[in-house]
Protein backbone atom coordinates (compact mmCIF):
# COMPACT_ATOMS: atom_id res chain seq x y z
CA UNK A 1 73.14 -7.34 -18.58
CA UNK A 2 76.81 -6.94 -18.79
CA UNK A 3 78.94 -4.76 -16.36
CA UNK A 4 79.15 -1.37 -16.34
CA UNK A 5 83.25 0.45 -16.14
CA UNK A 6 84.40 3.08 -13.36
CA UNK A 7 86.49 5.37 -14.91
CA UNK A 8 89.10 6.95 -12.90
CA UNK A 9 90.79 10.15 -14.28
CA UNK A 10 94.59 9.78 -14.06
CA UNK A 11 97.02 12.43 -14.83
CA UNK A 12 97.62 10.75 -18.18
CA UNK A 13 93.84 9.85 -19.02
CA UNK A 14 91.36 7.42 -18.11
CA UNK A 15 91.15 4.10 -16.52
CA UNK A 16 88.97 1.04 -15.75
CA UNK A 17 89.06 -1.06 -12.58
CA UNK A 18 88.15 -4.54 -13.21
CA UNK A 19 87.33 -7.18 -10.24
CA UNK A 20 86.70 -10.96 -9.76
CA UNK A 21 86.20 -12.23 -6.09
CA UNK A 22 86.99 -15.61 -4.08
CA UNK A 23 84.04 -15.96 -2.19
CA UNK A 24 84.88 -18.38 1.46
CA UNK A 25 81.48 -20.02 2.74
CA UNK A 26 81.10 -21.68 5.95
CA UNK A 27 79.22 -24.63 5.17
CA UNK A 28 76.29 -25.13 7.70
CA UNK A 29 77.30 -28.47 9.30
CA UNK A 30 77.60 -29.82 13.00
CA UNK A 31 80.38 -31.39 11.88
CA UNK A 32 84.05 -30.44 10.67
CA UNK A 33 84.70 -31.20 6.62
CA UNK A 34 87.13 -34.62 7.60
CA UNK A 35 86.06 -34.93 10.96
CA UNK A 36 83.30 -35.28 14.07
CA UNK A 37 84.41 -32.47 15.79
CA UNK A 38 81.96 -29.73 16.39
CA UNK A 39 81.25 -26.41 14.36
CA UNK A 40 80.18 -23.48 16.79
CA UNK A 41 81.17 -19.87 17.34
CA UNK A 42 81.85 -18.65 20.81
CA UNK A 43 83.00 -22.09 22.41
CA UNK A 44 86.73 -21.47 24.21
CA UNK A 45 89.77 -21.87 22.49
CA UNK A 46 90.84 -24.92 21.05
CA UNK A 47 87.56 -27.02 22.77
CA UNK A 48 85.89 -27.96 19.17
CA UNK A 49 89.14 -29.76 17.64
CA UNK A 50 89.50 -33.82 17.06
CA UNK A 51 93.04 -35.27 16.27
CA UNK A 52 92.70 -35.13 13.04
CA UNK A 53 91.89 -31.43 13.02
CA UNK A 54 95.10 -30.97 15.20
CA UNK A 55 97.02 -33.30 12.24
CA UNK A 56 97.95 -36.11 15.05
CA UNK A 57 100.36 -38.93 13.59
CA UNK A 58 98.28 -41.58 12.36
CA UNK A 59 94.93 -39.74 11.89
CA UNK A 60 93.11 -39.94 8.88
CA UNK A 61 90.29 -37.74 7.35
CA UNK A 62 86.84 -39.22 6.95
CA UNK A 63 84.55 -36.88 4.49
CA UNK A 64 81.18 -35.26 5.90
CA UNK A 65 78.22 -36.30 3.30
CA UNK A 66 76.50 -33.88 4.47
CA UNK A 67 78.71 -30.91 3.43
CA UNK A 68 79.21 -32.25 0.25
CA UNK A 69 75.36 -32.24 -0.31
CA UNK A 70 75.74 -28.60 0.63
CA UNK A 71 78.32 -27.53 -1.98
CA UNK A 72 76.00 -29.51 -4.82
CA UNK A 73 73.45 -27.56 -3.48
CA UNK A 74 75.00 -24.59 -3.66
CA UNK A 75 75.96 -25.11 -6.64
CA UNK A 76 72.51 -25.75 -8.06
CA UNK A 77 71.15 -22.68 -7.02
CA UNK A 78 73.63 -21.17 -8.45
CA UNK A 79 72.86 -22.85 -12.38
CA UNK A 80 76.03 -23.91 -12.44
CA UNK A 81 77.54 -27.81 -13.51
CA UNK A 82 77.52 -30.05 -10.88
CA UNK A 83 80.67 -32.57 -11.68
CA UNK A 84 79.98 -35.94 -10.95
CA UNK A 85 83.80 -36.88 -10.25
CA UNK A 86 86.04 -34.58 -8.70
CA UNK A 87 89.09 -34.81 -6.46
CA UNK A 88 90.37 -33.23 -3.30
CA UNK A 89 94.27 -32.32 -3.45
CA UNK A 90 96.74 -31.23 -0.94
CA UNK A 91 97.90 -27.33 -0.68
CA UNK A 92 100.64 -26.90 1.41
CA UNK A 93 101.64 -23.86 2.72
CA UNK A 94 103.11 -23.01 6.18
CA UNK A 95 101.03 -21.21 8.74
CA UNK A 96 101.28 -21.78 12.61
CA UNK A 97 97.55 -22.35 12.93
CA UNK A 98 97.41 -24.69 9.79
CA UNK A 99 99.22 -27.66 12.25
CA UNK A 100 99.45 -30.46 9.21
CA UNK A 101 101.37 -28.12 6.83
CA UNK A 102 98.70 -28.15 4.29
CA UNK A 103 95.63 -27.24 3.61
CA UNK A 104 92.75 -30.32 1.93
CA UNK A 105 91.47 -28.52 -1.00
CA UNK A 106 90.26 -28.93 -4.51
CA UNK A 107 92.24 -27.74 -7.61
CA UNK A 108 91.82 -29.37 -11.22
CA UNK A 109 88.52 -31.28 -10.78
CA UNK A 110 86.18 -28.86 -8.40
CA UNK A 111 83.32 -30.40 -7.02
CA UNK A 112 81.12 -27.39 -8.92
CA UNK A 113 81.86 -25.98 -12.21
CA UNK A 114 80.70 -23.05 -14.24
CA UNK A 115 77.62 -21.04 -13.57
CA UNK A 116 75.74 -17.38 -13.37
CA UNK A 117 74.62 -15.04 -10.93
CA UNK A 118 71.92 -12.17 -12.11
CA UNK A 119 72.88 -9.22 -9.68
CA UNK A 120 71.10 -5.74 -9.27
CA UNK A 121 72.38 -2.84 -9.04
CA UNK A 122 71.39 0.21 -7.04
CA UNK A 123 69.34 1.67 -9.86
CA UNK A 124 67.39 -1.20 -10.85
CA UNK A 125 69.21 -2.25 -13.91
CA UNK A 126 71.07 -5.98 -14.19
CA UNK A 127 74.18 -7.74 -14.95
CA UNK A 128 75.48 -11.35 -14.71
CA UNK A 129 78.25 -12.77 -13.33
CA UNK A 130 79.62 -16.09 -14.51
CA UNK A 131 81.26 -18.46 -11.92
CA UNK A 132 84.01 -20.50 -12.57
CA UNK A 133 83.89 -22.64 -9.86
CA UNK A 134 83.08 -23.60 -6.18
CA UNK A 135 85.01 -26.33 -4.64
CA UNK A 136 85.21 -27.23 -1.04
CA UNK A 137 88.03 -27.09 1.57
CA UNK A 138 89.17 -27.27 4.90
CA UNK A 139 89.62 -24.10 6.94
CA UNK A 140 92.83 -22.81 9.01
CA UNK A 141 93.00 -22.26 12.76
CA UNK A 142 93.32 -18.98 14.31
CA UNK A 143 96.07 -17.43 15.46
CA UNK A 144 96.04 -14.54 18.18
CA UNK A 145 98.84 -11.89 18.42
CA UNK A 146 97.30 -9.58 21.37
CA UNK A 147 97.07 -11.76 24.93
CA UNK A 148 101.09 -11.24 24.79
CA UNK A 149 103.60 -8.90 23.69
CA UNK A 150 106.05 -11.45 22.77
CA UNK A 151 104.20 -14.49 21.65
CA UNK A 152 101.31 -15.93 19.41
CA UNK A 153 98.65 -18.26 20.44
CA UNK A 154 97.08 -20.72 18.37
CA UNK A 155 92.95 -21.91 18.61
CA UNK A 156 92.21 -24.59 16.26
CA UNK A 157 88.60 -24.47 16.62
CA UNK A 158 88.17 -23.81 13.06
CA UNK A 159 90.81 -25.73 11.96
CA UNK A 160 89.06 -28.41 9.32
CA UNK A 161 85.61 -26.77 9.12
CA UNK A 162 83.99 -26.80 5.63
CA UNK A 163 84.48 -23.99 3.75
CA UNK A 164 82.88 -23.53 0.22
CA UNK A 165 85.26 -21.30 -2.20
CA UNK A 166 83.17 -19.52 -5.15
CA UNK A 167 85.33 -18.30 -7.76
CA UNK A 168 84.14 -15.61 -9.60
CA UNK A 169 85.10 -14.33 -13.36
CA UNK A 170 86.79 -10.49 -13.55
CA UNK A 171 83.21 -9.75 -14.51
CA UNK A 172 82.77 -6.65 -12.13
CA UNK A 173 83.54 -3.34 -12.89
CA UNK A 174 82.53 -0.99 -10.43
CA UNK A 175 82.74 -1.35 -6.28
CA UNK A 176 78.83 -1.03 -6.35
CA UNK A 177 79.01 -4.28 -8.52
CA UNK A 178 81.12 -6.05 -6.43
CA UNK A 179 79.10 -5.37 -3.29
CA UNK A 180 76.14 -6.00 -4.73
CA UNK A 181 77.38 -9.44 -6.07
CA UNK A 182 78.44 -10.68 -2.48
CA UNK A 183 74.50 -9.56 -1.44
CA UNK A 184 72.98 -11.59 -3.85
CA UNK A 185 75.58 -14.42 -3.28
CA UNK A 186 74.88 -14.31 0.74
CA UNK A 187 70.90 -13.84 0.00
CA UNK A 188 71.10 -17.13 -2.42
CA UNK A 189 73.37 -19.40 0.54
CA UNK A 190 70.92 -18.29 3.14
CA UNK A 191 67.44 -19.38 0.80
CA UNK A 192 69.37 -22.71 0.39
CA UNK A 193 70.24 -23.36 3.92
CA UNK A 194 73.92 -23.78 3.18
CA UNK A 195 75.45 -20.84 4.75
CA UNK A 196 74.29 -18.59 7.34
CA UNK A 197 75.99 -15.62 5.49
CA UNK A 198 76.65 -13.96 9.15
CA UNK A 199 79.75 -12.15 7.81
CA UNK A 200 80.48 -10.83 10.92
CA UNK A 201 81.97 -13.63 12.41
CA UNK A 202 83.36 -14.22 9.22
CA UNK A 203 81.36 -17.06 8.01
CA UNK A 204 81.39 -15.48 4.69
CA UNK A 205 84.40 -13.47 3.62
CA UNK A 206 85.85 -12.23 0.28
CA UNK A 207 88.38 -12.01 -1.41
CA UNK A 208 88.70 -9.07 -3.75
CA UNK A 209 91.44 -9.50 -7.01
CA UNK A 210 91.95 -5.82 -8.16
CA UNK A 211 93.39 -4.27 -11.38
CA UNK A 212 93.07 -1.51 -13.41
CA UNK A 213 93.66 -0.94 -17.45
CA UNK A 214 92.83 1.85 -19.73
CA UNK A 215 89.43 1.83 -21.70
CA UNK A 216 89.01 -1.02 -24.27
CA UNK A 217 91.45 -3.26 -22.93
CA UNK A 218 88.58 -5.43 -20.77
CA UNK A 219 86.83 -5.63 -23.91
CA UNK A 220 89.94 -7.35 -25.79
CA UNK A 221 90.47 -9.45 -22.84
CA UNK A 222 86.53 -10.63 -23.47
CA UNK A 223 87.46 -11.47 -26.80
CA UNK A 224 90.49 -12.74 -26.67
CA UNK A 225 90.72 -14.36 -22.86
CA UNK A 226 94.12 -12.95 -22.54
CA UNK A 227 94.29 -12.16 -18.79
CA UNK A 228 97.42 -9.47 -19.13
CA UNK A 229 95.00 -7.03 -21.23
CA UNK A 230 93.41 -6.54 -17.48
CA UNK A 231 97.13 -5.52 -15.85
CA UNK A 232 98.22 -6.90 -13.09
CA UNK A 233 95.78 -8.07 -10.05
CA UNK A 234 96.23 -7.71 -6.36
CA UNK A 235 94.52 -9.68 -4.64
CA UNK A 236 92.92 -8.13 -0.90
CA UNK A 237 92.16 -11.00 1.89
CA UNK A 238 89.12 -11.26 3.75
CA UNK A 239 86.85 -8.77 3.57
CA UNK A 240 83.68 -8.90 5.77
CA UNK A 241 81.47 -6.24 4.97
CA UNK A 242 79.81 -4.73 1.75
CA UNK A 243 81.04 -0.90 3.22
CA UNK A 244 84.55 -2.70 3.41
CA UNK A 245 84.66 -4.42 -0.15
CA UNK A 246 83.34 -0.55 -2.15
CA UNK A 247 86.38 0.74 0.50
CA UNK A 248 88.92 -1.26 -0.40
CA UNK A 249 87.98 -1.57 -3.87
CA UNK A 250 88.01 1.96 -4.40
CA UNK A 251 91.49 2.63 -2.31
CA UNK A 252 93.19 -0.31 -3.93
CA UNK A 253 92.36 0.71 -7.58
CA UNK A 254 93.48 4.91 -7.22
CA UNK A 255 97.04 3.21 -5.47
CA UNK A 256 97.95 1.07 -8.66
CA UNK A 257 96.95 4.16 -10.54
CA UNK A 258 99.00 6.37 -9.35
CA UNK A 259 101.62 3.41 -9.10
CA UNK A 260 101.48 3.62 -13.14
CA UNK A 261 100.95 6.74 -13.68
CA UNK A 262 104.28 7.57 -12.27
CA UNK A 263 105.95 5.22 -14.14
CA UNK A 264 106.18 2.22 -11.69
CA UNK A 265 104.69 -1.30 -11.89
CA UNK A 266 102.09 -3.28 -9.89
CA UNK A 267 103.37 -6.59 -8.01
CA UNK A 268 101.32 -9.07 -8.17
CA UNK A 269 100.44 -9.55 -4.06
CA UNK A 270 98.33 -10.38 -1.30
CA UNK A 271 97.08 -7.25 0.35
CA UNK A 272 94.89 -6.48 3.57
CA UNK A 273 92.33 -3.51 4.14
CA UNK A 274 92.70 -1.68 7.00
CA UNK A 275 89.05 -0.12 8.05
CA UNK A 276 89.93 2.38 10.11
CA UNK A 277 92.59 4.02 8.10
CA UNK A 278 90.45 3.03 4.69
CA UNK A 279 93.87 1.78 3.16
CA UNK A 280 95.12 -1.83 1.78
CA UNK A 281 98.81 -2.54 2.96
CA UNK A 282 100.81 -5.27 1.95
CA UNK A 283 100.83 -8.72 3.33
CA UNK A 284 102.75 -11.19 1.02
CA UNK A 285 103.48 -11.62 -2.45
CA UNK A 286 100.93 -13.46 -4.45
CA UNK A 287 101.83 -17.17 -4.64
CA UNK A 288 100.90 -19.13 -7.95
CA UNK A 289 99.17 -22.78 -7.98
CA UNK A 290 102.52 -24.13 -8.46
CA UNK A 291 103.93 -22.61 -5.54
CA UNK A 292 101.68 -24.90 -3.80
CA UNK A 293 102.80 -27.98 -4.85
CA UNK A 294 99.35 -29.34 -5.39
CA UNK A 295 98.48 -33.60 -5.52
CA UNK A 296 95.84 -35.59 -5.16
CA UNK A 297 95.34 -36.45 -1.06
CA UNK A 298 96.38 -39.61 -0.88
CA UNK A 299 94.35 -40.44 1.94
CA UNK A 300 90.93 -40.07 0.23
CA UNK A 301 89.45 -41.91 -2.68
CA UNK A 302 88.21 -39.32 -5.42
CA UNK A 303 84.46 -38.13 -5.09
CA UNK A 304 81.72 -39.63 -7.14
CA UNK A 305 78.11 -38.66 -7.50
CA UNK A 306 75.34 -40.74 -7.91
CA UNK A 307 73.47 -38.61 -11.13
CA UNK A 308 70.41 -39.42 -9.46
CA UNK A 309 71.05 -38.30 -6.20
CA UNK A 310 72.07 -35.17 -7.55
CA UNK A 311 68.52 -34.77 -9.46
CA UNK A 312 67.42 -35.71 -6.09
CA UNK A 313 68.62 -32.34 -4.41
CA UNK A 314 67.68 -30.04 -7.64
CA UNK A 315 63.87 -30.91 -7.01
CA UNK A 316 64.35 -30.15 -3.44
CA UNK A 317 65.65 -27.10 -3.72
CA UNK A 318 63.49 -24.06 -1.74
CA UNK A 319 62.61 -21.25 -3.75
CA UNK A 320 65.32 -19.28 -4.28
CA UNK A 321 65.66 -15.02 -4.81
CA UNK A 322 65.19 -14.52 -8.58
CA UNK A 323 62.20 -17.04 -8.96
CA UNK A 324 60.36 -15.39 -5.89
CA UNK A 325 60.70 -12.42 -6.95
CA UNK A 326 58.90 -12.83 -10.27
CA UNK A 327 56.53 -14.73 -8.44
CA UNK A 328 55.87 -11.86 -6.33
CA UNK A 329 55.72 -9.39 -8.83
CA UNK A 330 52.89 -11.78 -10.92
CA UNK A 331 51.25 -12.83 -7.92
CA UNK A 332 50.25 -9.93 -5.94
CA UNK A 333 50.91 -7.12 -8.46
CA UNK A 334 54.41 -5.60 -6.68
CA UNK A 335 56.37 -3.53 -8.13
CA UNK A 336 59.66 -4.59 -9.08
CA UNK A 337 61.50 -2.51 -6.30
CA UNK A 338 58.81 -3.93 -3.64
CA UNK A 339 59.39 -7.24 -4.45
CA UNK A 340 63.41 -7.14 -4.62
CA UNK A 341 63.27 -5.44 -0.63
CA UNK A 342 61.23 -8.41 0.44
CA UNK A 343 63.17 -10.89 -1.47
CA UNK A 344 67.01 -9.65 -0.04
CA UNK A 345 66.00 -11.85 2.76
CA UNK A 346 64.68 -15.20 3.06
CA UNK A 347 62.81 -14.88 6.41
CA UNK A 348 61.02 -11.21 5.04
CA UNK A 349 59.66 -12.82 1.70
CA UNK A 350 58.33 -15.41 3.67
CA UNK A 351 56.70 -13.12 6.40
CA UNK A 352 54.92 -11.16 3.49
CA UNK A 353 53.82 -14.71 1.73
CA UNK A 354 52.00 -15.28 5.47
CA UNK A 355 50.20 -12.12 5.54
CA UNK A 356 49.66 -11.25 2.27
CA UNK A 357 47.46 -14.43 2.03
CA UNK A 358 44.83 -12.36 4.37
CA UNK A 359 46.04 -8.46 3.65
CA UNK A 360 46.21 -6.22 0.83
CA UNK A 361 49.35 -7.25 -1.02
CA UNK A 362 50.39 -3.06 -1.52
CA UNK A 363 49.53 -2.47 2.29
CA UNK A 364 51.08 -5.55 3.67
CA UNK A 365 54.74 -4.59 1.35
CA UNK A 366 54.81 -1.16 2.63
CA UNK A 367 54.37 -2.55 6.15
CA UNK A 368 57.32 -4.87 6.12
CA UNK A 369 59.89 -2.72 4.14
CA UNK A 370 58.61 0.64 5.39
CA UNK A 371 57.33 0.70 9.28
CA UNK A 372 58.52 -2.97 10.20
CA UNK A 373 62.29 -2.51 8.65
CA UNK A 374 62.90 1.07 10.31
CA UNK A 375 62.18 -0.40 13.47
CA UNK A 376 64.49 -3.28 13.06
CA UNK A 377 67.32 -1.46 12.02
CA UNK A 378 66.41 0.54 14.65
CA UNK A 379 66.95 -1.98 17.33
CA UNK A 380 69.57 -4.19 15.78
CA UNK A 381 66.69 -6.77 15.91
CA UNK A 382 65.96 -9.29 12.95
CA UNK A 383 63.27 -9.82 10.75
CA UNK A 384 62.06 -13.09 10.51
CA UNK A 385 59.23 -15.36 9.19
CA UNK A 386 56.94 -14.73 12.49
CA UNK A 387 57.82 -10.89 12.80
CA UNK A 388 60.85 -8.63 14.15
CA UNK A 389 61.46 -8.79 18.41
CA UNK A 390 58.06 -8.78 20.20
CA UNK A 391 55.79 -7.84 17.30
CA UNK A 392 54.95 -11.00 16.13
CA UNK A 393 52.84 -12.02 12.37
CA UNK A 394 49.38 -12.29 14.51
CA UNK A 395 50.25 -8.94 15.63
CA UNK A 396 51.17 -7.59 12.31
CA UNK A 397 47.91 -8.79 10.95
CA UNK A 398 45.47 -7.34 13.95
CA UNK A 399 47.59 -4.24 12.73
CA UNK A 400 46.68 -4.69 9.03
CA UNK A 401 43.13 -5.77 9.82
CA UNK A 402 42.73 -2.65 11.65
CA UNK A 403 43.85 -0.56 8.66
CA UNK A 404 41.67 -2.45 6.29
CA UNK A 405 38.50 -2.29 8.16
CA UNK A 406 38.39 1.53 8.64
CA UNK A 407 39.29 0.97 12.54
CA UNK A 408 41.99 2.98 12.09
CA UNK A 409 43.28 5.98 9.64
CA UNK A 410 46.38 6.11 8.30
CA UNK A 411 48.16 8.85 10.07
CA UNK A 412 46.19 6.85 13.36
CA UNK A 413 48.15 3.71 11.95
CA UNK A 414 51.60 5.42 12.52
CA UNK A 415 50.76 6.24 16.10
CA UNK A 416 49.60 2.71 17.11
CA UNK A 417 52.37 1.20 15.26
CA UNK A 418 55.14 3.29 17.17
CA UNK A 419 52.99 2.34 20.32
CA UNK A 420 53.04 -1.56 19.19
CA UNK A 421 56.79 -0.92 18.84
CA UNK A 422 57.34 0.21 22.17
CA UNK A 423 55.63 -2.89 23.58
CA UNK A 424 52.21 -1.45 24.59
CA UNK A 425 50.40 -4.90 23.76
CA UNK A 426 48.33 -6.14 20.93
CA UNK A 427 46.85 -3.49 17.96
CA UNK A 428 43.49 -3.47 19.13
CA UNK A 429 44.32 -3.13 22.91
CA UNK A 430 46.21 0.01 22.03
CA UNK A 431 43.56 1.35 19.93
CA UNK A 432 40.69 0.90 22.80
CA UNK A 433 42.98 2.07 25.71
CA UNK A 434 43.69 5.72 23.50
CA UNK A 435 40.59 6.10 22.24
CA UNK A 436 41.98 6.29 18.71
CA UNK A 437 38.92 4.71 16.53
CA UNK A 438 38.48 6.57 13.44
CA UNK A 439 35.23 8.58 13.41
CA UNK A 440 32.87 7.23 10.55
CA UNK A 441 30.58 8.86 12.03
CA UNK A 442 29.22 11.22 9.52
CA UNK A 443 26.57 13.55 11.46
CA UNK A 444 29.47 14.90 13.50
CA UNK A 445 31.83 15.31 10.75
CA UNK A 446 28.85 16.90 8.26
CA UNK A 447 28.73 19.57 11.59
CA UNK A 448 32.15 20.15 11.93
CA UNK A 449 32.51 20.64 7.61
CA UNK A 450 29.20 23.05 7.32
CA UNK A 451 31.09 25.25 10.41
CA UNK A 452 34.03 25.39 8.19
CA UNK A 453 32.22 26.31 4.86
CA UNK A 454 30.33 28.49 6.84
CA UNK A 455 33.49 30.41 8.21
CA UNK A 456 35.84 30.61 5.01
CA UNK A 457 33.37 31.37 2.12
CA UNK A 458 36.14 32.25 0.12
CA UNK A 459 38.35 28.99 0.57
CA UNK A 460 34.88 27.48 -0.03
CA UNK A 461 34.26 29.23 -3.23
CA UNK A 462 38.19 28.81 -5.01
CA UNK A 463 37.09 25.11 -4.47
CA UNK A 464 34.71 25.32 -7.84
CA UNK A 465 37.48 26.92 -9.69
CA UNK A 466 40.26 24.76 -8.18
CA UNK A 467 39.28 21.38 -7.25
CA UNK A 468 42.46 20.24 -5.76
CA UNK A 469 42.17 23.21 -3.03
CA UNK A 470 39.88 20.83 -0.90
CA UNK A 471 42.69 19.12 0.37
CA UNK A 472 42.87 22.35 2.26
CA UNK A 473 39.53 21.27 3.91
CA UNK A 474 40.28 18.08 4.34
CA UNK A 475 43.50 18.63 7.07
CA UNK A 476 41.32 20.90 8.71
CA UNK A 477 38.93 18.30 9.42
CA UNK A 478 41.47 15.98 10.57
CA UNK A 479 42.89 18.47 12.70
CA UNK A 480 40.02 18.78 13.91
CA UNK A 481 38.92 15.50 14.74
CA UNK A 482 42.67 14.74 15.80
CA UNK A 483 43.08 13.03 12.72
CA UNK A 484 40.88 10.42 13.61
CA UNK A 485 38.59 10.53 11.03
CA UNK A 486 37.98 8.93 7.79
CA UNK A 487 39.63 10.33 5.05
CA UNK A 488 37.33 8.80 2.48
CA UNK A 489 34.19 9.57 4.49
CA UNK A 490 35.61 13.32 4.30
CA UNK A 491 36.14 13.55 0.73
CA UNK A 492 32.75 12.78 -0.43
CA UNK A 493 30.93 14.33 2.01
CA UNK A 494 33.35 17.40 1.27
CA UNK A 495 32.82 16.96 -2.53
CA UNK A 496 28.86 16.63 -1.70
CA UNK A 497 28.80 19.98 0.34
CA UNK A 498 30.85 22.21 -2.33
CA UNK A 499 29.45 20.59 -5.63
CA UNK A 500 32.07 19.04 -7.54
């Protein structure tokens, strides 16, 4: 359950890399965190901002109830403490897009404290890592260096739209684990509702605090909570892809080793990742809280829940990952693997729950992850709850009900789904128009099968000795029927014919 170490070999021995991350959410909302304004990608510049986004003289911030519900939310489903008073603080810092010279955040009293993710790894095996807090903020504007050689624009459509910032503890140790948190992180916002998790327009970003120490240290740091056993961090901004966080992770820890390794010392500083070189360079030196100058916002009240309200959202909460997966696994008999695939996304589990209420659970998972998922990634196209592009649930179960019936065969399955895929029409209609019924019919198979006893009595006769050679008779039935026919009808009529 706990994290498992890199090691990197050094010139002068080994060493760990350990990682904590400051995950930025965009909070689904219509609305901006302090104002009306509209949230939307793709409108033109500077169209979605109010006057208070563009920090007008005189303009005061009104919160959004709904994005708080989002962040309590959030923070359910993510079993951590839900504070019942917090406070929202001023951060100021000077950017050109960031037009009021600070930034509305939270910093002592976060609207979400403490809590736990369970993340998988590649192999199957677990580990948790604790969260030490989400609290909400405002986002910055935008600013664009390449419509002019010699100037900057500024687009403050995102300026003041809700972000949710989820701290994590150094708990990672490996890039795998890192990525792998941010996946199970994105697939938990997207079960709620509360983020989309579309990381390509950066709706959810990380950022990745790096550091590396020599074996033993992390676990003195555990024990002690002495943060300079772990070295010094750097700290790498806005990373929007699970490639790009193992990259960067990876890059960024072999630099500060071969920083100390030759005798030199890490600065603590904010770093960017460049994806097409596969480098971090610098951007600034790391600022502390106090460079900051954090205080409470003057211009709003402090937060306060209503308990019950809160209870209110906990019972409402959907289903989320870890709870349908063991539901999954007890419910139809999946194997663990099976049911984590579906689970990764929201819309997928919930397509399988639709047609595994009718189809073989087994038949219906291998389906989905298998034919379904290859075609998607395919295409670029997504899965959702009613299908993936023009193949559509009804669809997928004709499909399924073809399978189960003895309509089809397997290996007929393949063809008609690759047919279905290029848009031929419905299951059945495909299967009619090519002729590709299985044969059950067992007089023309029991000719074809005495013909082929008939002209290999040897084959015929190693049978007796070695059962598992009538597989051997069974492709040469189905290449002779053009694999149309019924593999189980084959067998026992095979079995029947050569006495076993």
């Amino acid at each position: 359950m706990t994290s498992q170490a890199k090691l990197i070999e050094g010139r002068t021995g080994q060493w760990e890399i350990v990682l904590g991350l400051e995950v930025h959410a965009q909070v689904n909302s219509r609305a901006k965190l302090f104002s009306g304004a509209a949230v939307g990608f793709g409108a033109g510049p500077n169209e979605q901002v109010s006057l208070v986004d563009a920090a007008m003289p005189g303009m005061l911030p009104v919160l959004n109830k709904h994005c708080v519900e989002q962040a309590v939310r959030t923070g359910l489903g993510l079993k951590a403490q839900i504070n019942l008073k917090s406070r929202f603080d001023r951060k100021n810092y000077f950017y050109p897009d960031l037009p009021s010279g600070y930034q509305i955040s939270q910093f002592e009293f976060p609207i979400v404290g403490e809590g736990q993710v369970e993340v998988e790894r590649d192999d199957g095996s677990t580990f948790t890592v604790r969260i030490e807090r989400l609290h909400l903020e405002q986002d910055a504007g935008k600013s664009i260096h390449d419509m002019d050689p010699h100037s900057t624009y500024v687009d403050l459509n995102r300026s003041g739209t809700a972000l949710m910032e989820i701290v994590s503890k150094p708990d990672m140790r490996t890039p795998e684990e890192a990525s792998n948190y941010v996946k199970k992180l994105r697939s938990i916002l997207i079960y709620l509702g509360s983020c989309d998790g579309d990381m390509e327009k950066g709706n959810l970003r990380a950022d990745v605090n790096v550091s590396v120490c020599r074996p033993g240290a992390y676990e003195k740091f555990r024990a002690s909570g002495d943060f300079k056993e772990l070295g010094t961090r750097c700290e790498i901004k806005n990373v929007n892809s699970y490639r790009y966080i193992r990259e960067a992770i990876d890059y960024e820890a072999r630099r500060q080793v071969g920083i100390l390794e030759d005798g030199g010392k890490i600065d603590q500083e904010t770093r960017l990742f460049d994806p097409t070189l596969g480098e971090t360079r610098s951007m600034r030196s790391k600022e502390e809280a106090h460079d900051y100058r954090y205080f409470p916002d003057p211009d709003l009240l402090p937060l306060e829940l209503d308990a019950a309200w809160v209870e209110s959202l906990k019972a409402d909460l959907p289903e989320l990952p870890d709870e349908k997966k063991a539901r999954l696994i007890k419910q139809y008999g999946l194997t663990s693997y099976d049911a984590g695939v579906l689970v990764a996304e929201a819309a997928r589990a919930d397509l399988f729950d639709v047609l595994a209420a009718k189809h073989d659970p087994k038949l219906t998972a291998n389906t989905i992850t298998q034919s379904l998922m290859t075609f998607a990634n395919a295409t670029g196209a997504d899965v959702t709850a009613n299908g993936v592009a023009h193949i559509d649930a009804g669809a997928l179960s004709e499909y399924l009900g073809l399978i189960e019936d003895g309509t089809i065969s397997s290996k007929i399955a393949k063809e008609v789904f690759e047919r279905m895929t290029a848009g031929e029409g419905a299951p059945k209609a495909i299967v009619e128009k090519h002729g590709l019924v299985q044969v059950n019919d067992t007089g023309a198979l029991e000719a074809i099968i005495d013909k082929l006893i008939a002209d290999n009595p040897g084959q015929a006769a190693s049978v007796k000795e070695k059962p598992q050679a009538i597989g051997w008779f069974v492709g040469q039935v189905m290449k002779e029927t053009g694999g149309k026919a019924n593999p189980g009808v084959i067998n026992g009529m095979l079995k029947s014919k050569l006495g076993l």
